[in-house]
PDB file of N, CA and C in Angstrom:
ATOM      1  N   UNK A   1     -80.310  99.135  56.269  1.00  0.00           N
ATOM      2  CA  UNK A   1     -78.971  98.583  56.263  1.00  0.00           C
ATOM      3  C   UNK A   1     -78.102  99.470  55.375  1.00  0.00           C
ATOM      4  N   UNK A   2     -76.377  99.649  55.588  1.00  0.00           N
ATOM      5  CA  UNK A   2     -76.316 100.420  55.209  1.00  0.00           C
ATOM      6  C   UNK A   2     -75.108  99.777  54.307  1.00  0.00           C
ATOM      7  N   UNK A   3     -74.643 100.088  53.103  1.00  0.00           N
ATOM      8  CA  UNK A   3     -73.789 100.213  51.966  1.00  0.00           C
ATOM      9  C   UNK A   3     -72.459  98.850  52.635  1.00  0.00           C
ATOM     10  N   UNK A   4     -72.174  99.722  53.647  1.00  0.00           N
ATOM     11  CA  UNK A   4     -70.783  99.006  54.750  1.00  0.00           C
ATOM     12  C   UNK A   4     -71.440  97.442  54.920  1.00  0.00           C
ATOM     13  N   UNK A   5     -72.703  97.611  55.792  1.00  0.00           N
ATOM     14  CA  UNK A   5     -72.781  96.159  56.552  1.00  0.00           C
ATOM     15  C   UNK A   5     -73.514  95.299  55.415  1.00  0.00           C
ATOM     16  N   UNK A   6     -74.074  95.888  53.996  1.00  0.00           N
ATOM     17  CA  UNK A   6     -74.563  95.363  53.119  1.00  0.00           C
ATOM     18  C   UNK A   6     -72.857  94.516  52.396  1.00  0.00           C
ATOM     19  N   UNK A   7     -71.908  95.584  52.252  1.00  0.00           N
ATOM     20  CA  UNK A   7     -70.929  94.568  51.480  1.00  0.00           C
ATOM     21  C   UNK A   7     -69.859  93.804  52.540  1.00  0.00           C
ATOM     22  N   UNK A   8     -70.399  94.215  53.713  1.00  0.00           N
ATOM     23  CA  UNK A   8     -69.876  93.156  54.503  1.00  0.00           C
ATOM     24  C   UNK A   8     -70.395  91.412  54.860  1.00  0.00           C
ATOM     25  N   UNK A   9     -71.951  91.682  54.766  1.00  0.00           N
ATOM     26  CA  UNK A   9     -72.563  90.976  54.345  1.00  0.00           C
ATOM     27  C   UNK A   9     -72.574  90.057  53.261  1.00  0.00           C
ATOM     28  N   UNK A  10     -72.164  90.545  52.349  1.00  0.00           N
ATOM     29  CA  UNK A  10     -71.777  89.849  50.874  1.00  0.00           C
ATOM     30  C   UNK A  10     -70.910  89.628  50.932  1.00  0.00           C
ATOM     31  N   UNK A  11     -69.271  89.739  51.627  1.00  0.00           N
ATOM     32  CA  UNK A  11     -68.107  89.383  51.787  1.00  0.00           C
ATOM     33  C   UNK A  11     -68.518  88.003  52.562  1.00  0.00           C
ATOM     34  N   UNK A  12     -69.062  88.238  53.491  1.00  0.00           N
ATOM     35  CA  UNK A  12     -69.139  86.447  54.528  1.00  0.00           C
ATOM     36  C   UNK A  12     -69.786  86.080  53.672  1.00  0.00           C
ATOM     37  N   UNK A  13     -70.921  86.275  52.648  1.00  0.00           N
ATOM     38  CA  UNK A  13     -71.659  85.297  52.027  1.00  0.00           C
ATOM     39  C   UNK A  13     -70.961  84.367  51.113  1.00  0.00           C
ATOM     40  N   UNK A  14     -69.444  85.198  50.167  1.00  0.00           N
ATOM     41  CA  UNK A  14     -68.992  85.101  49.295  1.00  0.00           C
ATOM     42  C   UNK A  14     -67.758  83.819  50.316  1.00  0.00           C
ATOM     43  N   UNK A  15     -67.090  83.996  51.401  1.00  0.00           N
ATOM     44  CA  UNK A  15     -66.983  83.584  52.196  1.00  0.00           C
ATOM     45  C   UNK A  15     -67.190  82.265  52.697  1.00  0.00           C
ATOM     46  N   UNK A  16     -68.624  81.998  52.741  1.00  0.00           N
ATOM     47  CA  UNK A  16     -69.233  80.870  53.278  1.00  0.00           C
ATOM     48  C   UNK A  16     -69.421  79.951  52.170  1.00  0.00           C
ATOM     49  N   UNK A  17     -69.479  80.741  50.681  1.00  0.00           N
ATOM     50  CA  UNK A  17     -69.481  79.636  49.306  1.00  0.00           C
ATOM     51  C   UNK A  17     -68.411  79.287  49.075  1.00  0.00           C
ATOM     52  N   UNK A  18     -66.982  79.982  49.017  1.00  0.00           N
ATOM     53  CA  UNK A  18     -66.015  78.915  49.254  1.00  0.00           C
ATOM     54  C   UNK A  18     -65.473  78.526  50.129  1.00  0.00           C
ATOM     55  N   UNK A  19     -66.336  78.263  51.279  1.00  0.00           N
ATOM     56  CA  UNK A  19     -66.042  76.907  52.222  1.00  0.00           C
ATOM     57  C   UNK A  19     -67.136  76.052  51.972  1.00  0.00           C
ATOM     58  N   UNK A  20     -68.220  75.885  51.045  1.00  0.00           N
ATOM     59  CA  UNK A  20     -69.086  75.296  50.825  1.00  0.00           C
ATOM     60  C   UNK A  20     -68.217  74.306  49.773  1.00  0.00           C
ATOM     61  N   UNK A  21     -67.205  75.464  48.549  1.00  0.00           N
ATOM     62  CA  UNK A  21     -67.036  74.620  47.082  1.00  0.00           C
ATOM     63  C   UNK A  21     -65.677  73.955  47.908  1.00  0.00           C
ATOM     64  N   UNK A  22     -64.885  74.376  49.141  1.00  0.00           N
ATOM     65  CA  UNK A  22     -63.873  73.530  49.694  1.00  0.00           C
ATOM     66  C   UNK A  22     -64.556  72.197  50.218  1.00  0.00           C
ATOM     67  N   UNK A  23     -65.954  72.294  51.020  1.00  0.00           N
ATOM     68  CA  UNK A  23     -66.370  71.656  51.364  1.00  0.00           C
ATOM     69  C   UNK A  23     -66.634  70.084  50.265  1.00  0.00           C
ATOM     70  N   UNK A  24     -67.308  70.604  49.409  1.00  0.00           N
ATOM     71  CA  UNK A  24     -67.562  69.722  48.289  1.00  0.00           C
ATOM     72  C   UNK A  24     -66.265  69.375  47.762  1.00  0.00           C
ATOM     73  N   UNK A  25     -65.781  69.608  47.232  1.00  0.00           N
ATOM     74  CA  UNK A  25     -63.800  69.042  46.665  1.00  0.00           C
ATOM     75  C   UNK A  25     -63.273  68.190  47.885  1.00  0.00           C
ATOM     76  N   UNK A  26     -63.648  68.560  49.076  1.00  0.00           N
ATOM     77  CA  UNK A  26     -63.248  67.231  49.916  1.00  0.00           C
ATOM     78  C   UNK A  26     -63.994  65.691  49.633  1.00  0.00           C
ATOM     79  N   UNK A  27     -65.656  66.313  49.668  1.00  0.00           N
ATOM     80  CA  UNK A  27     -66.617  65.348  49.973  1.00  0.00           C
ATOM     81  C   UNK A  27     -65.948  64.250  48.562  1.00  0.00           C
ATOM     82  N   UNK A  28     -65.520  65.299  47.532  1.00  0.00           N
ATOM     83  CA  UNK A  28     -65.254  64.637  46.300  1.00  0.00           C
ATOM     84  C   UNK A  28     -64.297  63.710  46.502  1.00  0.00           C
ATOM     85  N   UNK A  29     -63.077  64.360  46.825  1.00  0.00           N
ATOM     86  CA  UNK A  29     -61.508  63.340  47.237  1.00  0.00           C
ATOM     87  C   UNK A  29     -61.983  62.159  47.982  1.00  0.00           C
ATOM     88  N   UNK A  30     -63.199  62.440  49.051  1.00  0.00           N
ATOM     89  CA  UNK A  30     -63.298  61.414  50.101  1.00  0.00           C
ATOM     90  C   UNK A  30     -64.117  60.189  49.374  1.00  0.00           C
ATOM     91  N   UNK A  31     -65.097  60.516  48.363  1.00  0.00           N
ATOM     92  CA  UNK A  31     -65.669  59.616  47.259  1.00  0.00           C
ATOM     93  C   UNK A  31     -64.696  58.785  45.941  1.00  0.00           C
ATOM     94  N   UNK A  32     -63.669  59.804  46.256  1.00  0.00           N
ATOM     95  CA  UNK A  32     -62.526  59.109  44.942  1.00  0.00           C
ATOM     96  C   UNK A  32     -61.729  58.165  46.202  1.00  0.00           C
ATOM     97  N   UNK A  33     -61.605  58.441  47.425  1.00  0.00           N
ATOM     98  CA  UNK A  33     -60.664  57.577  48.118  1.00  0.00           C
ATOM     99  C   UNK A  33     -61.133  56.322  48.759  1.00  0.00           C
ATOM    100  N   UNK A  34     -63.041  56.337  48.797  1.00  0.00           N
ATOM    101  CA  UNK A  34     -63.436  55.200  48.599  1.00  0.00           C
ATOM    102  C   UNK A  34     -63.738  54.084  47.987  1.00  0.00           C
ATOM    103  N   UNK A  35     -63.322  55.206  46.305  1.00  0.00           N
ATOM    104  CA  UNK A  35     -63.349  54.310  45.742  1.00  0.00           C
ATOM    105  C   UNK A  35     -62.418  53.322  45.305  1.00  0.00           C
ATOM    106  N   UNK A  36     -61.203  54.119  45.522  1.00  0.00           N
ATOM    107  CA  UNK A  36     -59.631  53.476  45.475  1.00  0.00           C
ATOM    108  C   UNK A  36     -60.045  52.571  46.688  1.00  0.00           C
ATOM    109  N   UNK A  37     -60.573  52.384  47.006  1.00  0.00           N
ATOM    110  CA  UNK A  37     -60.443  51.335  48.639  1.00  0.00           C
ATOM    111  C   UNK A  37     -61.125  50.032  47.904  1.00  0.00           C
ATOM    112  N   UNK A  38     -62.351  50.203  47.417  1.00  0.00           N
ATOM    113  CA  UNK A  38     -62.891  49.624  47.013  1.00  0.00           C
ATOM    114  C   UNK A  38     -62.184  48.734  45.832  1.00  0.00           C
ATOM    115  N   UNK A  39     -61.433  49.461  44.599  1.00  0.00           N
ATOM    116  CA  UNK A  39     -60.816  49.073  43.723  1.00  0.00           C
ATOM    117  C   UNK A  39     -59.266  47.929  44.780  1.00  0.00           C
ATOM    118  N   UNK A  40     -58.824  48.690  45.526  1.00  0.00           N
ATOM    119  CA  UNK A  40     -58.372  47.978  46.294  1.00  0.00           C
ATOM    120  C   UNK A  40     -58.387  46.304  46.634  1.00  0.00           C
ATOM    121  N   UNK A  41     -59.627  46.636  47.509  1.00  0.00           N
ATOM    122  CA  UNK A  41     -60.956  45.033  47.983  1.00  0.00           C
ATOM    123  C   UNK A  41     -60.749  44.367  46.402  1.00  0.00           C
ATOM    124  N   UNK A  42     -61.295  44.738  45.551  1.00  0.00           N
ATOM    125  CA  UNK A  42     -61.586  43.924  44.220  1.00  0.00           C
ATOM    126  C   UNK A  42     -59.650  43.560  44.151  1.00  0.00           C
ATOM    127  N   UNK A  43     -59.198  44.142  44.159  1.00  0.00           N
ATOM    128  CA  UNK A  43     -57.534  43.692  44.173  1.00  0.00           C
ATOM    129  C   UNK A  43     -57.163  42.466  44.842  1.00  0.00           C
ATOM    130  N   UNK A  44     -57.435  42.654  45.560  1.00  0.00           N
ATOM    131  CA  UNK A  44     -57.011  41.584  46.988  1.00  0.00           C
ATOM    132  C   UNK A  44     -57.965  40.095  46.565  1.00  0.00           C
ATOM    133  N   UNK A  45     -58.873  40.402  46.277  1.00  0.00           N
ATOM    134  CA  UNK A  45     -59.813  39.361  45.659  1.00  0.00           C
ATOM    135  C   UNK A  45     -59.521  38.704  44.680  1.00  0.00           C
ATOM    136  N   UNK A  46     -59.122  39.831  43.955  1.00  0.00           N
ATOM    137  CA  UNK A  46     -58.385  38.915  42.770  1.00  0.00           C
ATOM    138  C   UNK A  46     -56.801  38.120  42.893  1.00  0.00           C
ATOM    139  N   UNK A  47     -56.260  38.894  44.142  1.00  0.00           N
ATOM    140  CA  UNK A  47     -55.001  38.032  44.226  1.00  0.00           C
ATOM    141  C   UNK A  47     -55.128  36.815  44.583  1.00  0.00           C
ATOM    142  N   UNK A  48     -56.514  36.868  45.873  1.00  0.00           N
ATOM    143  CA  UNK A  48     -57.002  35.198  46.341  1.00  0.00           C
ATOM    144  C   UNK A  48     -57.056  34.556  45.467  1.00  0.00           C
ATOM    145  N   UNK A  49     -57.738  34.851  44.259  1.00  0.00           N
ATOM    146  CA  UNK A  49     -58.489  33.960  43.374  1.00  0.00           C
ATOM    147  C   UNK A  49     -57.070  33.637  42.641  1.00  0.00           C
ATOM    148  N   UNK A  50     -55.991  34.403  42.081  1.00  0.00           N
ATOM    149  CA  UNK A  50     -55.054  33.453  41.987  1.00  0.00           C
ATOM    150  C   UNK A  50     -54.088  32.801  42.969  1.00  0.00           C
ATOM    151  N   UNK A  51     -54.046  32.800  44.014  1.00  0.00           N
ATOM    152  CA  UNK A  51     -53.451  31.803  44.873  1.00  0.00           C
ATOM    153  C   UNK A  51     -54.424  30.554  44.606  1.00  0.00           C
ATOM    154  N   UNK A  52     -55.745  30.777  44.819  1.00  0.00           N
ATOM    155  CA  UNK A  52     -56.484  29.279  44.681  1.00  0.00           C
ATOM    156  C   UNK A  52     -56.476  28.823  43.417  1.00  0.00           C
ATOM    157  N   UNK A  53     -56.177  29.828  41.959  1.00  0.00           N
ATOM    158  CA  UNK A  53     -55.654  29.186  40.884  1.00  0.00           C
ATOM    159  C   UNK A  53     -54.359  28.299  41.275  1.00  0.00           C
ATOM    160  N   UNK A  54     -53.593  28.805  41.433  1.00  0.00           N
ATOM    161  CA  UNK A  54     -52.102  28.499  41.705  1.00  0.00           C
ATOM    162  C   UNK A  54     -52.466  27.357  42.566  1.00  0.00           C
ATOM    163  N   UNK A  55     -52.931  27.046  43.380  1.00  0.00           N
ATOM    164  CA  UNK A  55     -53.124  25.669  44.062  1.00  0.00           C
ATOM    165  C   UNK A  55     -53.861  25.103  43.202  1.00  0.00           C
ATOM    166  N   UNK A  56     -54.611  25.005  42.446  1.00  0.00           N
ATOM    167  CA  UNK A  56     -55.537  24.035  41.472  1.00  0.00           C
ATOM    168  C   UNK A  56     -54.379  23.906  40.651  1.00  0.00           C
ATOM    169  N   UNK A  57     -53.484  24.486  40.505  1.00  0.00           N
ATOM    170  CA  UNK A  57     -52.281  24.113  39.097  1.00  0.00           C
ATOM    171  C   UNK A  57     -51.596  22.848  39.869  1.00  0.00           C
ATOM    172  N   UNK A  58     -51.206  23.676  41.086  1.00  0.00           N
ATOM    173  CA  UNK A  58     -50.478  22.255  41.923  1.00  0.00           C
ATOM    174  C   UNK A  58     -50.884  21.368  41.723  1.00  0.00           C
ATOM    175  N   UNK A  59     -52.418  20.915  42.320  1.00  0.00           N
ATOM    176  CA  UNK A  59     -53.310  19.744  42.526  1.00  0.00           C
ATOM    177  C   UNK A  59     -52.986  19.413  41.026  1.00  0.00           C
ATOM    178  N   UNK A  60     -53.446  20.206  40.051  1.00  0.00           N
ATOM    179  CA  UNK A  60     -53.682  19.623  38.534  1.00  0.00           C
ATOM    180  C   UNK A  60     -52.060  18.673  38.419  1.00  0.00           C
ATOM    181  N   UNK A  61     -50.444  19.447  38.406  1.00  0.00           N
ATOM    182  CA  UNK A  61     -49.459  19.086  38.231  1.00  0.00           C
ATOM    183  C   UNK A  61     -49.427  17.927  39.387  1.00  0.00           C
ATOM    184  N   UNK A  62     -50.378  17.294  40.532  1.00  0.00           N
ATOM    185  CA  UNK A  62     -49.479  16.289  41.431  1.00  0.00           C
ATOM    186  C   UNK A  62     -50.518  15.543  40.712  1.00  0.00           C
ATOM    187  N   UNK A  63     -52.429  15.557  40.443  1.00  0.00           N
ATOM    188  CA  UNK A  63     -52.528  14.459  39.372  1.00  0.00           C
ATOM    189  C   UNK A  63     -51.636  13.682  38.748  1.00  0.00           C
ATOM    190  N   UNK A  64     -51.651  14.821  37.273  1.00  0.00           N
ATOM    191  CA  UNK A  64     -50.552  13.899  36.270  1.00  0.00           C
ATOM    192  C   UNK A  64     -49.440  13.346  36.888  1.00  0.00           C
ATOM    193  N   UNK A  65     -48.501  13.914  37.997  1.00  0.00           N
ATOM    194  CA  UNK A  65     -47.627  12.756  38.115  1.00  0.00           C
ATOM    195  C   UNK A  65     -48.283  11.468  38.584  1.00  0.00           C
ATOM    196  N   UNK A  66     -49.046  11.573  39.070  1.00  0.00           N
ATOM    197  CA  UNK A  66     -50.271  10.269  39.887  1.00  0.00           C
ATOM    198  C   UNK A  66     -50.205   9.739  38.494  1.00  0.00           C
ATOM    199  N   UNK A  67     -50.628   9.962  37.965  1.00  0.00           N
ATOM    200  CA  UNK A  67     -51.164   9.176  36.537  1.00  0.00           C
ATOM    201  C   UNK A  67     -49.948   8.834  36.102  1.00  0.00           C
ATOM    202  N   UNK A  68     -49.064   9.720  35.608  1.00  0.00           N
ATOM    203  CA  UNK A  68     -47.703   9.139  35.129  1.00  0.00           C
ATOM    204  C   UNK A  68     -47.175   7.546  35.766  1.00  0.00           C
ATOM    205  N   UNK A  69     -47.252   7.482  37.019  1.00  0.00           N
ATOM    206  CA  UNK A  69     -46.724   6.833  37.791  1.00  0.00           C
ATOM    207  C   UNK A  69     -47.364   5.544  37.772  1.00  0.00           C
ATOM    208  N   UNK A  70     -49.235   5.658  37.627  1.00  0.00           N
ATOM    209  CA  UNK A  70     -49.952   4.815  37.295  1.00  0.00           C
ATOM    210  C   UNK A  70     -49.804   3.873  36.652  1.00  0.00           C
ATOM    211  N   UNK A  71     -49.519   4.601  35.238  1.00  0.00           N
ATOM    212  CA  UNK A  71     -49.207   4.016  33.940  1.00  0.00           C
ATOM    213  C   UNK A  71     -47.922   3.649  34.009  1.00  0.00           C
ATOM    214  N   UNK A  72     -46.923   4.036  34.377  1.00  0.00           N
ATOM    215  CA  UNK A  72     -45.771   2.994  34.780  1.00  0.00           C
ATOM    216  C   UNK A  72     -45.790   1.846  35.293  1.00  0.00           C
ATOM    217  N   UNK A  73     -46.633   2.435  36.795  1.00  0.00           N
ATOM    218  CA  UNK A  73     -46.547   0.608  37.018  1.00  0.00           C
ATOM    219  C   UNK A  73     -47.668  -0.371  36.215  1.00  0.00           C
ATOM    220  N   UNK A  74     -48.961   0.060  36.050  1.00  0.00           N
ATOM    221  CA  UNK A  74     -48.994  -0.212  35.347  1.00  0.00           C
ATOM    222  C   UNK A  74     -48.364  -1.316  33.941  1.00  0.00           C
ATOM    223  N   UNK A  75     -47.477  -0.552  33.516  1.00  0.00           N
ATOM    224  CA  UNK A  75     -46.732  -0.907  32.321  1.00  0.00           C
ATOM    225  C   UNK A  75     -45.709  -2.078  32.915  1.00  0.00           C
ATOM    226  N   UNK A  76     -45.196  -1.498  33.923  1.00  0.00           N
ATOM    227  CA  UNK A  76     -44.209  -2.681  34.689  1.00  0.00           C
ATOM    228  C   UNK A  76     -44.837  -3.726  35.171  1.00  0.00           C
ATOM    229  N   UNK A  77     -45.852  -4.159  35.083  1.00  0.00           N
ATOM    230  CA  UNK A  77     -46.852  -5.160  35.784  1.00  0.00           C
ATOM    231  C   UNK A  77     -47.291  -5.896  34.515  1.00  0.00           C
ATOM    232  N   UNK A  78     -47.531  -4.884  33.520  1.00  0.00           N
ATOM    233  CA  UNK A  78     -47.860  -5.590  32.441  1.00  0.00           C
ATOM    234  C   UNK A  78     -46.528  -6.602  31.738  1.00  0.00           C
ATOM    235  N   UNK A  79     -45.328  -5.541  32.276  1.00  0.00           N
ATOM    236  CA  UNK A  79     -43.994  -6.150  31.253  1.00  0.00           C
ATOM    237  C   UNK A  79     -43.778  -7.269  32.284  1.00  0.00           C
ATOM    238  N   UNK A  80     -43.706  -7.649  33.650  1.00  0.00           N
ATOM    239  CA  UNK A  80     -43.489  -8.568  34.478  1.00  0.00           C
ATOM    240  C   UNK A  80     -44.461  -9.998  34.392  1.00  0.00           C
ATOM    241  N   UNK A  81     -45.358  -9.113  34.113  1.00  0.00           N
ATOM    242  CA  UNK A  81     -46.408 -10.813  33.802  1.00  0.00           C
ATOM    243  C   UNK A  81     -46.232 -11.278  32.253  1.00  0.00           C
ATOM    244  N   UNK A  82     -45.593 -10.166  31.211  1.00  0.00           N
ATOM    245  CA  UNK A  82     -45.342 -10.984  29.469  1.00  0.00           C
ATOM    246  C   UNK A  82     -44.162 -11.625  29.741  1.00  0.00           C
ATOM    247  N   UNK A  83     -43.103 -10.889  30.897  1.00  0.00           N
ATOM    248  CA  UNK A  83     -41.814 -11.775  31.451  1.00  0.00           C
ATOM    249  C   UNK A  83     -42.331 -13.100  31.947  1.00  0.00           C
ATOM    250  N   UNK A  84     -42.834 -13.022  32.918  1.00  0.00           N
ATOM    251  CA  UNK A  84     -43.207 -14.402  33.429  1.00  0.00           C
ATOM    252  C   UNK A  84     -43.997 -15.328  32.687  1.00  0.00           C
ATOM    253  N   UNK A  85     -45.046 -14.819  31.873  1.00  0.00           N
ATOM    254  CA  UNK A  85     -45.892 -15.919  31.068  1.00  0.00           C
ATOM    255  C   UNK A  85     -44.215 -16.723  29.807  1.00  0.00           C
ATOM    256  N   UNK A  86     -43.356 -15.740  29.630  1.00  0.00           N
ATOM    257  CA  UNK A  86     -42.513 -16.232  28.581  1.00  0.00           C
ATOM    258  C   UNK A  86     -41.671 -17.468  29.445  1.00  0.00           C
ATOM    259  N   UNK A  87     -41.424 -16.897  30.705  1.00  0.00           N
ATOM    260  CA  UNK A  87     -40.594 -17.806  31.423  1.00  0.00           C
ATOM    261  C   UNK A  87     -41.433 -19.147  31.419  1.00  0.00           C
ATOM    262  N   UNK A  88     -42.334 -18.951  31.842  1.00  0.00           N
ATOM    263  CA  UNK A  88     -43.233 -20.014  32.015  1.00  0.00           C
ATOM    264  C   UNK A  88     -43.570 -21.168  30.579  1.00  0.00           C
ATOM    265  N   UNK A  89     -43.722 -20.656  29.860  1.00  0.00           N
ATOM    266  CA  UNK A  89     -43.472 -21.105  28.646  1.00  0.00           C
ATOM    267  C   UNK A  89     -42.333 -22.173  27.865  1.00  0.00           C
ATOM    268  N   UNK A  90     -41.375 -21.241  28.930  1.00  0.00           N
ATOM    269  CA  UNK A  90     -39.881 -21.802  28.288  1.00  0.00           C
ATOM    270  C   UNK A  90     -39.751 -22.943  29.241  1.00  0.00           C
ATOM    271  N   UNK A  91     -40.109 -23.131  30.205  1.00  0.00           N
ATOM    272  CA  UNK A  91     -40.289 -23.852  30.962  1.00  0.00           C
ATOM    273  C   UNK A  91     -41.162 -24.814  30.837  1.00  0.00           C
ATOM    274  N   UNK A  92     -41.949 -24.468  30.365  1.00  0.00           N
ATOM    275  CA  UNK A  92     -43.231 -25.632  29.924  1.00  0.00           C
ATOM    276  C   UNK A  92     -42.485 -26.278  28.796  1.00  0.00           C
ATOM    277  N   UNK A  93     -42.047 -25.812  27.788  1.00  0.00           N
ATOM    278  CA  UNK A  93     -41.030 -26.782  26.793  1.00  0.00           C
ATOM    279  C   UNK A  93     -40.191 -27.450  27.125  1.00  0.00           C
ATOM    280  N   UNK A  94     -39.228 -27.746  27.750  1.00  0.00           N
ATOM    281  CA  UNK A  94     -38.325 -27.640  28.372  1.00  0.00           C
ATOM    282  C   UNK A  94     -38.319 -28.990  28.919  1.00  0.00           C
ATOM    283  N   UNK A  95     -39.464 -29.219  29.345  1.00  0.00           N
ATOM    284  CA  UNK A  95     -40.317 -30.740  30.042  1.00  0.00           C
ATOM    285  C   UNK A  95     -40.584 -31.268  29.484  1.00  0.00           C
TER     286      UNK A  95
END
């Protein structure tokens, strides 16, 4: 072999390694862009998980008014029957 087809030889070799190290810097980008995908997925997951927070706040905030409301009537049931036992009372004297 001679001098020529020897450093021609070594030119494609030199050649074929950087389309090897282009090769790899892709494979790389294409491993960083799965992983952004991935980081992505975990994103989206986490937005679900606060929408279904955000609805447990709802549910939590229509409770307490439940309860609020409870204890009102409640309270109005209680104040309607100390009304009426008084009426009743005054009425029982009265006779």
């Amino acid at each position: 072999m001679d001098s020529l087809a020897f450093a021609d030889a070594d030119a494609d070799s030199l050649a074929l390694t950087e389309v090897l190290v282009d090769s790899l810097a892709l494979t790389d980008a294409h491993v960083d862009s799965l992983a952004l995908t991935d980081a992505l997925v975990d994103s989206l997951a986490l937005t679900d998980a606060d929408v279904d927070s955000l609805a447990l706040t709802e549910v939590d905030t229509d409770s307490l008014v439940l309860k609020e409301e409870l204890v009102d009537s409640e309270s109005d049931s209680r104040t309607d029957s100390l009304n009426s036992s008084d009426s009743d009372s005054l009425t029982d004297t009265d006779s």
